[in-house]
Protein backbone atom coordinates (compact mmCIF):
# COMPACT_ATOMS: atom_id res chain seq x y z
CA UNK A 1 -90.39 47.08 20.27
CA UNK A 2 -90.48 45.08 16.74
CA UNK A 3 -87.93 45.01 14.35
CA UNK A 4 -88.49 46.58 11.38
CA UNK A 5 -86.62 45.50 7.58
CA UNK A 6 -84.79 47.73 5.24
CA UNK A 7 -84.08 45.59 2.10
CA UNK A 8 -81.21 47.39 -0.64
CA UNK A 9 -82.24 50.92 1.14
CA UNK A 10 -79.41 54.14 0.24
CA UNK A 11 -78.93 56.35 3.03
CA UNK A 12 -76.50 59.31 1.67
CA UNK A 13 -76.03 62.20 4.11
CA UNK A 14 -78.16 61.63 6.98
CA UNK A 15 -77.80 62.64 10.42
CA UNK A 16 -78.57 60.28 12.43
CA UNK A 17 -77.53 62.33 15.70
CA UNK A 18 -80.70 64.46 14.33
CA UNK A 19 -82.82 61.90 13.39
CA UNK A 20 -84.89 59.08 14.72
CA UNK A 21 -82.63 55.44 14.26
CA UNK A 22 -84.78 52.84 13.73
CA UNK A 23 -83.84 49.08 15.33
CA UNK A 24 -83.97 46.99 12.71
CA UNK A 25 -82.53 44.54 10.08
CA UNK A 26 -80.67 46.08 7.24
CA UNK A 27 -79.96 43.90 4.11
CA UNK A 28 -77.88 45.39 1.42
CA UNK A 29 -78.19 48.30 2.67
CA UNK A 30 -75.63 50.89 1.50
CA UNK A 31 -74.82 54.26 4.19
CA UNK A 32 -72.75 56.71 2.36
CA UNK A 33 -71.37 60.42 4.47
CA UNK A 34 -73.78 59.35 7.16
CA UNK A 35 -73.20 60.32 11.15
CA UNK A 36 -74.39 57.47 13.33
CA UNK A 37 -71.88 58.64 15.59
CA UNK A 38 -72.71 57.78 19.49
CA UNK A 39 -76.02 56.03 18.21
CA UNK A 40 -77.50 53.13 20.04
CA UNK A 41 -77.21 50.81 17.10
CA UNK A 42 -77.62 47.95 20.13
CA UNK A 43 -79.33 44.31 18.25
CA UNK A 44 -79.65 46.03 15.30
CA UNK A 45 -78.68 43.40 12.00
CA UNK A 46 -76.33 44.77 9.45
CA UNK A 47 -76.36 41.98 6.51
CA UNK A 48 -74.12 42.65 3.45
CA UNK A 49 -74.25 46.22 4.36
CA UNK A 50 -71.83 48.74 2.92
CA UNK A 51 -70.90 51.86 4.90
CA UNK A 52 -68.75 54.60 3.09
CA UNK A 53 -66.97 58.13 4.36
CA UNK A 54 -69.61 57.66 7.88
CA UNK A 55 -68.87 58.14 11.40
CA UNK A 56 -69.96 55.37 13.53
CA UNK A 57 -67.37 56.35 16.48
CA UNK A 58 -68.61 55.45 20.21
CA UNK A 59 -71.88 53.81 18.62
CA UNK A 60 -73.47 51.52 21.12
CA UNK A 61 -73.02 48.11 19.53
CA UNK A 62 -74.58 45.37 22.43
CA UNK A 63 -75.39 42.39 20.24
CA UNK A 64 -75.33 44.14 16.96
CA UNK A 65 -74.55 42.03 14.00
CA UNK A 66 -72.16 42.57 11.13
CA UNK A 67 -72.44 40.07 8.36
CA UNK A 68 -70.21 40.12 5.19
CA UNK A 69 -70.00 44.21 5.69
CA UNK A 70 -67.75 46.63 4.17
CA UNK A 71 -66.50 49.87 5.71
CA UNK A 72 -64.55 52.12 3.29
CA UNK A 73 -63.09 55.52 4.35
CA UNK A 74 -65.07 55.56 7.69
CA UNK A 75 -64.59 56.39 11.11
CA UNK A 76 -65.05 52.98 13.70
CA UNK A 77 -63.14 55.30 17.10
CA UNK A 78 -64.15 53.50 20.33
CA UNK A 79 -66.15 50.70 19.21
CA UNK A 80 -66.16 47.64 21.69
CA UNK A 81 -66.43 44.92 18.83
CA UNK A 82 -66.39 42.20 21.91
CA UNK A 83 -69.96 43.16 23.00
CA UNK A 84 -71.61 42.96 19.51
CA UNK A 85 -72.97 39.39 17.94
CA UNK A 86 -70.32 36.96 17.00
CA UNK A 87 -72.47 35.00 14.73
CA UNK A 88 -71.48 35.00 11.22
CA UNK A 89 -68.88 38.03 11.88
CA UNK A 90 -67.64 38.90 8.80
CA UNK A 91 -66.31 42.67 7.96
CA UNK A 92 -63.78 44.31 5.19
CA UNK A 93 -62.30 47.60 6.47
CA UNK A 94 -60.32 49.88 4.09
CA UNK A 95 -59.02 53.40 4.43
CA UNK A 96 -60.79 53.66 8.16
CA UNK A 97 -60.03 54.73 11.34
CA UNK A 98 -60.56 52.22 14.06
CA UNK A 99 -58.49 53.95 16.64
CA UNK A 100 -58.95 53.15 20.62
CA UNK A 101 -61.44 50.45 20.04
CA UNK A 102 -61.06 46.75 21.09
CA UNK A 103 -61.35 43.11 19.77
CA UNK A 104 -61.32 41.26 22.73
CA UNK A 105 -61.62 37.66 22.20
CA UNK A 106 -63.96 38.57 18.74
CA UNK A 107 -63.42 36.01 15.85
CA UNK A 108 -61.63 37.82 13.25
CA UNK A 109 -60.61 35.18 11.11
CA UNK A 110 -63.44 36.20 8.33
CA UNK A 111 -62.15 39.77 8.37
CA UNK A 112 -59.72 42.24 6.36
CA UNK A 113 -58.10 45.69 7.64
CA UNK A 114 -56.13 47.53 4.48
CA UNK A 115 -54.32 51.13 4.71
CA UNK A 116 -56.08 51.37 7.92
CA UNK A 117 -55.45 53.28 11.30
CA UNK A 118 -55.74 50.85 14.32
CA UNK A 119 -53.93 52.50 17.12
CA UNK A 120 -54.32 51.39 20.34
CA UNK A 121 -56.71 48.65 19.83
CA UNK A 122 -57.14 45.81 21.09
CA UNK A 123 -56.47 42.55 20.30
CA UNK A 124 -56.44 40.34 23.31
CA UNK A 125 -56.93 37.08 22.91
CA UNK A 126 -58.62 37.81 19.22
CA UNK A 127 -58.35 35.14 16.76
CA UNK A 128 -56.92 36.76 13.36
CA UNK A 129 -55.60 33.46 12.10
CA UNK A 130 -55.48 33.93 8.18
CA UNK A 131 -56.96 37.65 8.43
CA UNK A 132 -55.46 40.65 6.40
CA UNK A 133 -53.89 43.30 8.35
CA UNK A 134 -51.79 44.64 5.17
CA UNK A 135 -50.48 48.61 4.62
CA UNK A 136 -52.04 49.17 8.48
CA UNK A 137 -51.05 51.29 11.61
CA UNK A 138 -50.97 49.33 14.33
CA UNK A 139 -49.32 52.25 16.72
CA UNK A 140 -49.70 50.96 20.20
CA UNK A 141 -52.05 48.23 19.34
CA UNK A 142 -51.88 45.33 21.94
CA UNK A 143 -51.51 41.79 21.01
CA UNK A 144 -51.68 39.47 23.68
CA UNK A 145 -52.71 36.08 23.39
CA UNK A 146 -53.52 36.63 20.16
CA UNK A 147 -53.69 33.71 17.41
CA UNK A 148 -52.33 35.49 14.36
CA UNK A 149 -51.36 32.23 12.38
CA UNK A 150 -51.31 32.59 8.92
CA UNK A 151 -52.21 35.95 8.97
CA UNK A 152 -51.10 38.62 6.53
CA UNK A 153 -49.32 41.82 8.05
CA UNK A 154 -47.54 42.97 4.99
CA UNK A 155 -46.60 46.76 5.02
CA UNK A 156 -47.88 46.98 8.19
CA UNK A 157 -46.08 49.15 10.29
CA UNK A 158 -45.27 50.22 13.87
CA UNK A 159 -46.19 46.62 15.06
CA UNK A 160 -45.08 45.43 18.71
CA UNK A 161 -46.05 41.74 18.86
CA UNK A 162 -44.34 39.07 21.51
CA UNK A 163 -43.72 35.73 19.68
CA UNK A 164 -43.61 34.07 23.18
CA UNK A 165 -47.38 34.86 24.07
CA UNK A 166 -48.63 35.05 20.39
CA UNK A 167 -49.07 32.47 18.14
CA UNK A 168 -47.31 33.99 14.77
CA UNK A 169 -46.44 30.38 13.26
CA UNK A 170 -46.76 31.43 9.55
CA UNK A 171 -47.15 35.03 9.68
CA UNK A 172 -46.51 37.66 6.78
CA UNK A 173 -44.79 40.49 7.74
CA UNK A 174 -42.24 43.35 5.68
CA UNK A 175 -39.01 43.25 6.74
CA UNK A 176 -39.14 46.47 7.92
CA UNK A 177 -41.84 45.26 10.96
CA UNK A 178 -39.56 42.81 12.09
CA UNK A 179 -37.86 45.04 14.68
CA UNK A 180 -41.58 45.22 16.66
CA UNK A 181 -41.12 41.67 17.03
CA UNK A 182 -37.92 41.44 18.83
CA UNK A 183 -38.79 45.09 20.81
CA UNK A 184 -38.96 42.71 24.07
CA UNK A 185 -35.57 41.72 23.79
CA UNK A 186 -34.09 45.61 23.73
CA UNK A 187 -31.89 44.94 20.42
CA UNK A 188 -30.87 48.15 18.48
CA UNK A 189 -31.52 46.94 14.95
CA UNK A 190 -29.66 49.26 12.22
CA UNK A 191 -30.39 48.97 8.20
């Protein structure tokens, strides 16, 4: 089946669960209160695309490409990140819920998370090195062999990271996170 092009299209309220999605490549494209929820978005091309208040949770995302895209006050629950396109992977998430979904192994270095909720995600073996995870729930989130150098986890909170298997060389954290990174060693910290 061919591809078709959107090009600077608006899609505000639409259904997708009701309606036909259409594989394709979408360029500036802007979704606003849309459900895309369990779609099949599989090798579709998101470039500069910016989705707001939607509900993409347990889309199908094979080989699907996010370029420079933003995602503000949407819900991302169950995504598996790993299986999409990792070529020129670039996204901004703010206000959104990316609960239960995973980053294994994806390059994250080109991305931001801010006053997000990212419980039990995972990281394993992401790279994050000089990413922005700042003002984010990271409840049960799993970091293992995860390169977080550099990277910004200011007023993050509930954060359970292992400085012996994770690279944190460099890493901004509050003071108030540092107790999830001595959790292995069964300290009772007190203020």
């Amino acid at each position: 089946m061919a591809k078709k092009f959107f090009n600077e299209k608006e899609f505000t309220g639409v259904d997708f669960a009701e309606s036909t999605w259409e594989l394709g490549d979408y360029e500036m494209c802007v979704f606003k209160d849309c459900n895309l929820s369990g779609i099949d978005l599989s090798e579709s091309r998101f470039i500069e695309c910016t989705f707001r208040d939607c509900d993409l949770s347990n889309c199908k995302i094979l080989e699907t490409a996010f370029q420079d895209c933003e995602f503000s006050g949407s819900k991302l629950l169950g995504l598996l990140f790993e299986v999409g396109s990792s070529f020129s992977f670039a996204t901004r998430f703010r206000r959104c819920q990316l609960d239960h979904s995973s980053f294994y192994q994806v390059d994250l270095t080109r991305s931001t998370f801010v006053h997000c909720s990212i419980n039990q995600v995972d990281f394993t073996e992401s790279n994050l090195n000089g990413s922005t995870l700042v003002s984010c729930d990271l409840s049960n989130a799993t970091f293992d062999r995860t390169r977080l150098e550099k990277a910004d986890l200011s007023g993050s909170y509930n954060l359970r990271i292992d400085p012996e298997i994770n690279d944190i060389r460099g890493t901004k954290v509050s003071i108030n996170a540092l107790p999830g990174l001595l959790n292995k060693y069964g300290l009772q910290i007190e203020n």
